[in-house]
N, C-alpha and C. Protein backbone atom coordinates (compact mmCIF):
# COMPACT_ATOMS: atom_id res chain seq x y z
N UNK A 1 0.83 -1.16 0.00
CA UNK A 1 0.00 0.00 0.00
C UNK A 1 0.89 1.24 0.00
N UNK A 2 0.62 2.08 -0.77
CA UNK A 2 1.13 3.60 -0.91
C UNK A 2 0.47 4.15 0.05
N UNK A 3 0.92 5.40 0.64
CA UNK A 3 0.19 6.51 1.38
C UNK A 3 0.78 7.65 0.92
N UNK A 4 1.27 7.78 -0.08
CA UNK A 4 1.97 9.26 -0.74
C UNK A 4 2.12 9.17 -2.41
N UNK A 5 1.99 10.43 -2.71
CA UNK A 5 2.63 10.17 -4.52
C UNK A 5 3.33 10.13 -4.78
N UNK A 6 4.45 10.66 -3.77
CA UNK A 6 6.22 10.53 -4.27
C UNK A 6 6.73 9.06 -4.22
N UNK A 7 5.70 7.91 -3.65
CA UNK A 7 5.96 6.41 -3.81
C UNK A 7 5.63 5.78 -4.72
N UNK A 8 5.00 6.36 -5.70
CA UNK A 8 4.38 5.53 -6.76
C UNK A 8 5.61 5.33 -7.64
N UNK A 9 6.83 6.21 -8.15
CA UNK A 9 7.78 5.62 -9.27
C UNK A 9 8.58 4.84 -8.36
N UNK A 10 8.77 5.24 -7.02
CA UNK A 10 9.84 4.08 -6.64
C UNK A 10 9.13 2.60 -6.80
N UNK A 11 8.15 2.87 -6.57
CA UNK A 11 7.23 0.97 -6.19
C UNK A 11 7.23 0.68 -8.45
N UNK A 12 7.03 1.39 -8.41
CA UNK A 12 6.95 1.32 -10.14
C UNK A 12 7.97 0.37 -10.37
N UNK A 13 8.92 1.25 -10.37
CA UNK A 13 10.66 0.63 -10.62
C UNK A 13 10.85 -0.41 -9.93
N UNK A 14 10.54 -1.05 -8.72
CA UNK A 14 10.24 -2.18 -8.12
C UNK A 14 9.72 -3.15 -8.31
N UNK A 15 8.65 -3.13 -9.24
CA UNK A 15 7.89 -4.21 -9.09
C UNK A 15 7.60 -4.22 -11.03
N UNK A 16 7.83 -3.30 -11.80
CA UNK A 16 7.78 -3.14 -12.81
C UNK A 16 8.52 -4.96 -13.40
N UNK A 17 8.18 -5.89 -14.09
CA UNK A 17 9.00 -6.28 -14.50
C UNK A 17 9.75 -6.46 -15.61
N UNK A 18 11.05 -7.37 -15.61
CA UNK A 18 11.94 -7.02 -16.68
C UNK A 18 11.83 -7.16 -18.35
N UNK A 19 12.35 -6.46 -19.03
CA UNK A 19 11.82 -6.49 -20.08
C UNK A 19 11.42 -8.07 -20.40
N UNK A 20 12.57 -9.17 -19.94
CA UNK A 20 12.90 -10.46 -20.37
C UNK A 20 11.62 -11.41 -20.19
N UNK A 21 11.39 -10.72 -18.82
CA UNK A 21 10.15 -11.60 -18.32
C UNK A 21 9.17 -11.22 -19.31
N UNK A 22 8.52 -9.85 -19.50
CA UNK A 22 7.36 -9.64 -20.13
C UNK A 22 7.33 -10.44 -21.61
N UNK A 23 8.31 -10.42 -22.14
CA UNK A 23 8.73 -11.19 -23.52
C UNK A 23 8.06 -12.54 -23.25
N UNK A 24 9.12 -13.55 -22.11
CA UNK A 24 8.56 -14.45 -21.89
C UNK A 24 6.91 -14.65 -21.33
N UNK A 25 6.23 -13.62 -20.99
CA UNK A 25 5.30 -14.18 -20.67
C UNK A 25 4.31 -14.44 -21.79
N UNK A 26 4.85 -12.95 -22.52
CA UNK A 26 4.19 -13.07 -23.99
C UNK A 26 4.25 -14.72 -24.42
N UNK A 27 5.21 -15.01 -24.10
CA UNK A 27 5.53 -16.05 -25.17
C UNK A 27 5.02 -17.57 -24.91
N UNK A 28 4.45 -17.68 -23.28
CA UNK A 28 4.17 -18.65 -22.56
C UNK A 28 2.43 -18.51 -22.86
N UNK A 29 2.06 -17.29 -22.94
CA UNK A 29 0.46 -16.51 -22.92
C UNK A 29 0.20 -17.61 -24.63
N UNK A 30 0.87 -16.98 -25.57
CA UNK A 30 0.48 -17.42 -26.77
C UNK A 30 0.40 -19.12 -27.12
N UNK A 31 1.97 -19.57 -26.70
CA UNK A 31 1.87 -21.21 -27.27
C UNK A 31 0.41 -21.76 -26.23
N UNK A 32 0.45 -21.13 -24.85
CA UNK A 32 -0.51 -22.08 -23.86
C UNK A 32 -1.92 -22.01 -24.45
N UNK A 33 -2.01 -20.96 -24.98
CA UNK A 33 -3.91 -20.36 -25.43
C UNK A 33 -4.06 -21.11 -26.54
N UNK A 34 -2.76 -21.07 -27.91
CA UNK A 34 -3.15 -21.47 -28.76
C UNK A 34 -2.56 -23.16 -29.03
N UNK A 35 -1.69 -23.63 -28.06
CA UNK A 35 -1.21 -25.22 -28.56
C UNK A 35 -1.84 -25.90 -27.73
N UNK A 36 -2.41 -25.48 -26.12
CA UNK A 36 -2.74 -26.09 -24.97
C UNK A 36 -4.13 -25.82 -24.78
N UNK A 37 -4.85 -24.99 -24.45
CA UNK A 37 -6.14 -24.61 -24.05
C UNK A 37 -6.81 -24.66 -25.53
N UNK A 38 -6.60 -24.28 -26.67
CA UNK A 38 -7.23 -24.44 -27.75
C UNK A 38 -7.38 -26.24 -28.31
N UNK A 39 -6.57 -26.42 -27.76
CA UNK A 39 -6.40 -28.33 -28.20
C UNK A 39 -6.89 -29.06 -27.16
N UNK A 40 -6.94 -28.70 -25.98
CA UNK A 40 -7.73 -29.68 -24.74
C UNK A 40 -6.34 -30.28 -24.22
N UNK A 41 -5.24 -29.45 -24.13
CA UNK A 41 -4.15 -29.94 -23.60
C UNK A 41 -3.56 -29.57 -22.79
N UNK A 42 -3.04 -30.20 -21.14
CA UNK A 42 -3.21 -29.41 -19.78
C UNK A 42 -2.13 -28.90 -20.26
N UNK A 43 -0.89 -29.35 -20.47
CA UNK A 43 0.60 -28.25 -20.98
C UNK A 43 1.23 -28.91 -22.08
N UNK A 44 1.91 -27.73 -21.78
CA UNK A 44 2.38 -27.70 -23.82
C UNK A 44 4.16 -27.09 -23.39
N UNK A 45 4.98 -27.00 -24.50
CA UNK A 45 6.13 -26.80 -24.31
C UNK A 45 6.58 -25.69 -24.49
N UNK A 46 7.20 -24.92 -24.13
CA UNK A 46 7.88 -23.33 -24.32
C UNK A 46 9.38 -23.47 -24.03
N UNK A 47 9.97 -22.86 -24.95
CA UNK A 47 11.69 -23.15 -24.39
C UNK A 47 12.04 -24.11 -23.87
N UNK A 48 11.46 -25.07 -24.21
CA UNK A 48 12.01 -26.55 -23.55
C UNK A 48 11.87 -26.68 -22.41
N UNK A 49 10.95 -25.95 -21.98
CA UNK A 49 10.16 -26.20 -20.51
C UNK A 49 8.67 -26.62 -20.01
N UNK A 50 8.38 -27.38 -19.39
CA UNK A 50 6.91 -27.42 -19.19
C UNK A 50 6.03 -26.35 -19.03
N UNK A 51 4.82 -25.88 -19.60
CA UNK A 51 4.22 -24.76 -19.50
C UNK A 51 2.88 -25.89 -18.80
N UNK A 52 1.86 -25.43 -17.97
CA UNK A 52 0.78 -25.54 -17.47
C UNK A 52 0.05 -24.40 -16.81
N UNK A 53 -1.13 -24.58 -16.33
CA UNK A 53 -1.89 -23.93 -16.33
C UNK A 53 -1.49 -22.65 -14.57
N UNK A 54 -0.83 -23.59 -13.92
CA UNK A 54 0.29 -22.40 -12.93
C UNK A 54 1.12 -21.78 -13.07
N UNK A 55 1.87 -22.06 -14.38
CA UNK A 55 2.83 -21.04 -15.26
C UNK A 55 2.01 -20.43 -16.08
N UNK A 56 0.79 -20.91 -16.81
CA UNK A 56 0.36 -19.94 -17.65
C UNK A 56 -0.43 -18.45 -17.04
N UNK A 57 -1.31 -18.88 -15.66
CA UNK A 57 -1.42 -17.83 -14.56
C UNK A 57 -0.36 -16.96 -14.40
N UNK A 58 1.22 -17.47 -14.42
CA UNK A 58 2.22 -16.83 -13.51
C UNK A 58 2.21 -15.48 -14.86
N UNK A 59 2.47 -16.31 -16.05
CA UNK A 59 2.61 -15.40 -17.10
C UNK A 59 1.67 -14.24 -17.32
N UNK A 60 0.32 -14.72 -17.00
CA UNK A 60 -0.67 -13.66 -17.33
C UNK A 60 -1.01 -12.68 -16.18
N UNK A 61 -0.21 -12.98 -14.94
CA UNK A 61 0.08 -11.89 -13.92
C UNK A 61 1.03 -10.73 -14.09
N UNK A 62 2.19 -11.03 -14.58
CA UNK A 62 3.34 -10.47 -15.32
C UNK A 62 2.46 -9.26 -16.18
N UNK A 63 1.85 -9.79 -17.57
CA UNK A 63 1.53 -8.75 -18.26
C UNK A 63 0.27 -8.18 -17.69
N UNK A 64 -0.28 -8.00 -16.76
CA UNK A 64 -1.59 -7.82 -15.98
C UNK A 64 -0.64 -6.53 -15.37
N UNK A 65 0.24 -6.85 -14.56
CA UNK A 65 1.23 -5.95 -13.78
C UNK A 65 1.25 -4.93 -14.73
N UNK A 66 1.76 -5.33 -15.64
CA UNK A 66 2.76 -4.22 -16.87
C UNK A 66 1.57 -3.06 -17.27
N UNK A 67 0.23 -3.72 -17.73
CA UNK A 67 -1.01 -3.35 -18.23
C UNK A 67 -1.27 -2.32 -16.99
N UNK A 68 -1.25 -2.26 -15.78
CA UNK A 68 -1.98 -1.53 -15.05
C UNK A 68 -0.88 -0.35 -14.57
N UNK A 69 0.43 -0.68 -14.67
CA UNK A 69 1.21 0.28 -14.60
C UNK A 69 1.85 1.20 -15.37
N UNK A 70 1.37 0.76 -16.42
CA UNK A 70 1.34 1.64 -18.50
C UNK A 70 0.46 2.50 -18.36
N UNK A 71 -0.67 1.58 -17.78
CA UNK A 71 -2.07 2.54 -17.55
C UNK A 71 -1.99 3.52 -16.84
N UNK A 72 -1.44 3.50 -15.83
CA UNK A 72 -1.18 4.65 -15.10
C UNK A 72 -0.32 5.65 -15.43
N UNK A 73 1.11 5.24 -15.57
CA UNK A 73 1.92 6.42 -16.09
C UNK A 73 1.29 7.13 -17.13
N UNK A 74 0.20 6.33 -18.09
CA UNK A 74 0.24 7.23 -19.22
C UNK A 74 -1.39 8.01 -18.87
N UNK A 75 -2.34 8.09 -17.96
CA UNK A 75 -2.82 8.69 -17.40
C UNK A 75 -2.43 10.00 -16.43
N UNK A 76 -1.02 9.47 -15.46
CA UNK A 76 -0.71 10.30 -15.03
C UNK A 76 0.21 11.23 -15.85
N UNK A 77 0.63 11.18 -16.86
CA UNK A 77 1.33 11.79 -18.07
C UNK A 77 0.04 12.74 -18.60
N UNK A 78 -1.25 12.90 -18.51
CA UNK A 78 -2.34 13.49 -19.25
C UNK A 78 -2.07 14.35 -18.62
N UNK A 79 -2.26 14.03 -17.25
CA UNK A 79 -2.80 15.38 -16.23
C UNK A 79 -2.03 16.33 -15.77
């Protein structure tokens, strides 16, 4: 929880994550929707790793994060 505005870029920069991850989540989001959940298949493979439906959550938290903190800077960029 924040209680000030001068905390919002530090927690930003904190919790923002890395470019690498967001890539990967992209990349876990797409094969799982379209090789796994579109086929009736609990996991599917990504980088030579098991993907399932607790990695595919983990991934779609990642860009959920990114989405709400884009949203903001570029709201607070209007005003």
């Amino acid at each position: 929880m924040l209680i000030h505005p001068s905390q919002i870029e530090p927690s930003h920069k904190i919790y923002t994550p890395a470019p690498e991850d967001v890539e990967w989540a992209k990349g876990v989001v797409k094969v799982f929707e379209e090789e796994g959940i579109a086929k009736g298949m609990a996991a599917v493979t990504y980088l030579g790793k098991m993907v399932d439906t607790p990695v595919y959550d983990n991934a779609r938290t990642i860009l959920a994060t990114m989405v709400e903190i884009d949203a903001f800077d570029k709201k607070r960029k209007k005003a």
